[in-house]
C-alpha atoms as a PDB file:
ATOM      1  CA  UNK A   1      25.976 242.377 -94.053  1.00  0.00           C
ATOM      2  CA  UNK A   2      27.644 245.829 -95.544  1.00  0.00           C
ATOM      3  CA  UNK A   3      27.539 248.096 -92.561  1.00  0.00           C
ATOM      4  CA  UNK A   4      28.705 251.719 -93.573  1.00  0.00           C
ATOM      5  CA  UNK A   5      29.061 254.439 -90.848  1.00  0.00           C
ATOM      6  CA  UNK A   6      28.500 257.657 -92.619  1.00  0.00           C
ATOM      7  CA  UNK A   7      27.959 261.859 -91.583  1.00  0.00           C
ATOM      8  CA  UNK A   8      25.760 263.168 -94.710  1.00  0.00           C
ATOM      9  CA  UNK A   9      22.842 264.370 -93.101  1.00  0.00           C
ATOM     10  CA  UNK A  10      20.895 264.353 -96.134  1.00  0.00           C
ATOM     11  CA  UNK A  11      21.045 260.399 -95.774  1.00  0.00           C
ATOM     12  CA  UNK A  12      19.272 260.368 -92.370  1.00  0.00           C
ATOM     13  CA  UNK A  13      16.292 258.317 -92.645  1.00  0.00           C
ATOM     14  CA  UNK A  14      13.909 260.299 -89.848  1.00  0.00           C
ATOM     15  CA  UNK A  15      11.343 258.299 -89.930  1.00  0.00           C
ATOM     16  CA  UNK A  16      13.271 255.270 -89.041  1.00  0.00           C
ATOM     17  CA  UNK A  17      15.012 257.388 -85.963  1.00  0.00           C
ATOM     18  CA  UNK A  18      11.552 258.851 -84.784  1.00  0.00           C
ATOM     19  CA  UNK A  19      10.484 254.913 -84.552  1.00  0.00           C
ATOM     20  CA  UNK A  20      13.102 254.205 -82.561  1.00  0.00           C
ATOM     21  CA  UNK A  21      13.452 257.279 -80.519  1.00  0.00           C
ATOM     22  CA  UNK A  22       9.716 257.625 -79.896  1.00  0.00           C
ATOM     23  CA  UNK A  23       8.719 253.898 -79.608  1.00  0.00           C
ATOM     24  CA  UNK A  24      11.818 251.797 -78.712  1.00  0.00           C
ATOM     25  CA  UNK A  25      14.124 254.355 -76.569  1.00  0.00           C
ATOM     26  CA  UNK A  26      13.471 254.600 -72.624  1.00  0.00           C
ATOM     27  CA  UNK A  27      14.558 258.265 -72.700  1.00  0.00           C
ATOM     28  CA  UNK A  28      12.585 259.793 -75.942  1.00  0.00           C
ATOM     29  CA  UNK A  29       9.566 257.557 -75.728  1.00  0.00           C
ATOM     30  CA  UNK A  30       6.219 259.570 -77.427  1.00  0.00           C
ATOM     31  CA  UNK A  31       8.642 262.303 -78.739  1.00  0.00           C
ATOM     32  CA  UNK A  32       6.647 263.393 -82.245  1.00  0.00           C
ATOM     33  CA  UNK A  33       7.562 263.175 -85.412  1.00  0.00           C
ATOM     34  CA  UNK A  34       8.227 267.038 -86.175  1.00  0.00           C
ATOM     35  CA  UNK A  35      10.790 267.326 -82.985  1.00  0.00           C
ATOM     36  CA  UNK A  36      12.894 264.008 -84.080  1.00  0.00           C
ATOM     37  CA  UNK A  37      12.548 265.771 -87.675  1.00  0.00           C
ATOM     38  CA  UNK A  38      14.020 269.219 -86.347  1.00  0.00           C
ATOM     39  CA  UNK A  39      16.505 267.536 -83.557  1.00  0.00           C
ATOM     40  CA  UNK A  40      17.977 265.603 -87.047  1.00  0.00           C
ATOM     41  CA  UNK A  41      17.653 268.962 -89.312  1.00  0.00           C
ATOM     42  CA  UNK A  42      19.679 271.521 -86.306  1.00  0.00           C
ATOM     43  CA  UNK A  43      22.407 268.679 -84.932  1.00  0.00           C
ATOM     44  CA  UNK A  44      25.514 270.038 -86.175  1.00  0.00           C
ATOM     45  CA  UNK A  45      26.706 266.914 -86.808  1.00  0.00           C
ATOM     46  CA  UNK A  46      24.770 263.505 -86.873  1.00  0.00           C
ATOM     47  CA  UNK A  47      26.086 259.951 -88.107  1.00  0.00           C
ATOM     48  CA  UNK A  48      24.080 257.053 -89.221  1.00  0.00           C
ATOM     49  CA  UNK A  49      24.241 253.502 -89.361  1.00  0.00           C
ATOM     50  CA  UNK A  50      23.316 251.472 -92.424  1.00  0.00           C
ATOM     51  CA  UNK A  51      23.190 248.102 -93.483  1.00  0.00           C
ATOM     52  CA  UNK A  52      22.520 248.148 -97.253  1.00  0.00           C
ATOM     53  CA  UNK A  53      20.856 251.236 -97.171  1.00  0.00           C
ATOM     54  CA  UNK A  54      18.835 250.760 -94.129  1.00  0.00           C
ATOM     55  CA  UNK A  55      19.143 252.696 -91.035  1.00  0.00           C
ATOM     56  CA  UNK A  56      20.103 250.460 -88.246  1.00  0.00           C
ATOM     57  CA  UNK A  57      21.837 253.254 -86.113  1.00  0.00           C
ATOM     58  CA  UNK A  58      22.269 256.545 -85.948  1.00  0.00           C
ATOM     59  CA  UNK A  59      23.561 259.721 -83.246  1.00  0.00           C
ATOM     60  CA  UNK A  60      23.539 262.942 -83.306  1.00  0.00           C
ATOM     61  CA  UNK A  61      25.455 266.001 -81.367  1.00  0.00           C
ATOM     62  CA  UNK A  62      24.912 269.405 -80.779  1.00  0.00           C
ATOM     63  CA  UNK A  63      27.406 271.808 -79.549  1.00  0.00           C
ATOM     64  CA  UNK A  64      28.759 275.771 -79.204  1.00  0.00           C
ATOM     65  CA  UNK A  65      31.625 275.170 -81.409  1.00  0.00           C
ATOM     66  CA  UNK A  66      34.151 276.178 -78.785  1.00  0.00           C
ATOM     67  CA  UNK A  67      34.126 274.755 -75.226  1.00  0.00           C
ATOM     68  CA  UNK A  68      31.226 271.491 -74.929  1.00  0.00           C
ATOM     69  CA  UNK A  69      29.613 269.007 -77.358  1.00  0.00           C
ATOM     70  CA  UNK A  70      26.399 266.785 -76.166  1.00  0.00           C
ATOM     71  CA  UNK A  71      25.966 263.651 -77.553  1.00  0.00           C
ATOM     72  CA  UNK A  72      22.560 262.272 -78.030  1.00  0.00           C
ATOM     73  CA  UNK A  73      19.819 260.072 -79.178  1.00  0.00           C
ATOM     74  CA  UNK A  74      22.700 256.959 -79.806  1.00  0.00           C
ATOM     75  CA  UNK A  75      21.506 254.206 -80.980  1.00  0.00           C
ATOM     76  CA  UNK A  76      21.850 250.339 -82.518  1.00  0.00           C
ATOM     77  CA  UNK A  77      18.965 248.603 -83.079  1.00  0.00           C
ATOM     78  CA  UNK A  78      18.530 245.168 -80.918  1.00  0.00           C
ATOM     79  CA  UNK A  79      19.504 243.099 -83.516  1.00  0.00           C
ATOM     80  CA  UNK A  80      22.523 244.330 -84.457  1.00  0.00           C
ATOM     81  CA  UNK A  81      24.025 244.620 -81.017  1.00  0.00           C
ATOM     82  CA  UNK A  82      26.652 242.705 -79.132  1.00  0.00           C
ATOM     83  CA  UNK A  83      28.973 243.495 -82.651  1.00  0.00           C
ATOM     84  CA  UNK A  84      31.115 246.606 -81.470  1.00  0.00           C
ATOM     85  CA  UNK A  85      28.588 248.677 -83.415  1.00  0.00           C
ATOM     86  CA  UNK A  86      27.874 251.199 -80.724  1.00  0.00           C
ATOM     87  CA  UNK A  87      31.950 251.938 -80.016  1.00  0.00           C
ATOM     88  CA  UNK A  88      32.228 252.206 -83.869  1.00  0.00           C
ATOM     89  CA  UNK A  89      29.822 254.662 -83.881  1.00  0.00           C
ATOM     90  CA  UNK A  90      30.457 256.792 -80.927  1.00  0.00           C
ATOM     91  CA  UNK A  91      34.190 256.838 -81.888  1.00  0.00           C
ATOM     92  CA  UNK A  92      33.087 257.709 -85.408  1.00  0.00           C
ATOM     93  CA  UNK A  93      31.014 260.881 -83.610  1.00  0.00           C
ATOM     94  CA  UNK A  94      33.462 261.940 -81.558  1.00  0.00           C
ATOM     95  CA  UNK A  95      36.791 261.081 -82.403  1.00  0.00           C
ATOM     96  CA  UNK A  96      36.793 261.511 -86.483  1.00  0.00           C
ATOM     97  CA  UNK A  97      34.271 264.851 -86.466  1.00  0.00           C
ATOM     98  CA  UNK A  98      35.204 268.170 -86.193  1.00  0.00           C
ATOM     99  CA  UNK A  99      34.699 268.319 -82.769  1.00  0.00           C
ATOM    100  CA  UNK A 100      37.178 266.072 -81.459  1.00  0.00           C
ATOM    101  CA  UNK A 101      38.994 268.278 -79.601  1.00  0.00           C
ATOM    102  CA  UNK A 102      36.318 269.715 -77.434  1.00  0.00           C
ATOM    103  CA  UNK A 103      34.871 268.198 -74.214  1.00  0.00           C
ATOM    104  CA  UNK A 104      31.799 265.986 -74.902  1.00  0.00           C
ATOM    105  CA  UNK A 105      29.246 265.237 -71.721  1.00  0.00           C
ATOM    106  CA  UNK A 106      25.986 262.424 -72.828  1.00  0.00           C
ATOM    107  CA  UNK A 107      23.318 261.267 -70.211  1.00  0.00           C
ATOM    108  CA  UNK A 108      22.450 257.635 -70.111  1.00  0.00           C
ATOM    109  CA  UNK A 109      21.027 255.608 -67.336  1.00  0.00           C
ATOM    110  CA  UNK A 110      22.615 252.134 -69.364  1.00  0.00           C
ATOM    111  CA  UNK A 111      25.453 252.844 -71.761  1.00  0.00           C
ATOM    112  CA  UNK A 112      28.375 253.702 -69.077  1.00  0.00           C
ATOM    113  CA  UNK A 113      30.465 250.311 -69.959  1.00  0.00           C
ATOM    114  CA  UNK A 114      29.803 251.524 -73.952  1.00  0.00           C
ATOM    115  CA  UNK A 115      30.986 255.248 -73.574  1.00  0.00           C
ATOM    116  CA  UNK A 116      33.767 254.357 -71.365  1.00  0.00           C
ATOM    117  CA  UNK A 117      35.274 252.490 -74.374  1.00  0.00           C
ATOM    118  CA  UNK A 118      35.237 255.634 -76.097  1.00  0.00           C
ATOM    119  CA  UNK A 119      37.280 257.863 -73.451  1.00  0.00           C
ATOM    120  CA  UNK A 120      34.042 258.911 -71.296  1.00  0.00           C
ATOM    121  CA  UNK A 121      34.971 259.270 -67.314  1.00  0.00           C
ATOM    122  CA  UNK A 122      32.480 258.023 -64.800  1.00  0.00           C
ATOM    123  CA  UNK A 123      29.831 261.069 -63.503  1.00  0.00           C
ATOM    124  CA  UNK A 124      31.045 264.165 -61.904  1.00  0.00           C
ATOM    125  CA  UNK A 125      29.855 265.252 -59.159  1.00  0.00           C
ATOM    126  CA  UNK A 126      29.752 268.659 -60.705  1.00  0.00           C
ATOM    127  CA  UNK A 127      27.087 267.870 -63.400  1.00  0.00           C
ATOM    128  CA  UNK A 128      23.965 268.895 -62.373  1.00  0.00           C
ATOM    129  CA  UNK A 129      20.245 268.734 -64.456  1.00  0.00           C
ATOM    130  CA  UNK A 130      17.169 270.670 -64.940  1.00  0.00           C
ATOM    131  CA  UNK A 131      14.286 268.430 -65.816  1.00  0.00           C
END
């Protein structure tokens, strides 16, 4: 297995993500094609997971450039998982990017004992969400 992490979105293969997002994920499930395809196209920075070419992970992260990054849409497929994959590519996105100096926030309902790995704090009681 030749697992490469790597940040050229021009590699992204969207199709692959919008399979995962929109039939696998618990949070993006039914998201179409064309939003995956624009979420991918707008992230300012996205990183992907390959094994010989295919994509078998991927993340992306949108921010204002100056005070907040949000990480989203992280993901290893099932059968790659239980490897360190998800740390490697979380650190990848947020401590080797440009943005590595700016406060990152994520939402997930399952990853807390992955993004705490990473530097991520348990939920404030400050954070609050629209819908």
């Amino acid at each position: 297995m030749a697992l490469e992490l790597d940040d050229d979105p021009r590699r992204i293969d969207v199709a692959a993500v919008h399979d995962y997002l929109a039939n696998q994920s618990y949070w993006a499930r039914g998201r179409p094609y064309e939003v995956v395809e624009r979420l991918v196209r707008e992230a300012q920075r996205v990183v992907g997971v390959y094994d010989d070419g295919r994509q078998v992970g991927f993340a992306r992260a949108f921010t204002d450039g100056v005070s907040l990054v949000y990480l989203a849409d992280v993901y290893v497929l099932p059968e790659y998982r239980g490897q360190g994959l998800g740390v490697r590519l979380v650190r990848e996105m947020v401590d080797n990017g440009p943005y590595a100096d700016i406060r990152w926030v994520l939402h997930t309902r399952d990853g807390h004992g992955l993004y705490r790995k990473v530097g991520f704090g348990e939920p404030s009681e400050r954070v609050m969400e629209r819908g």
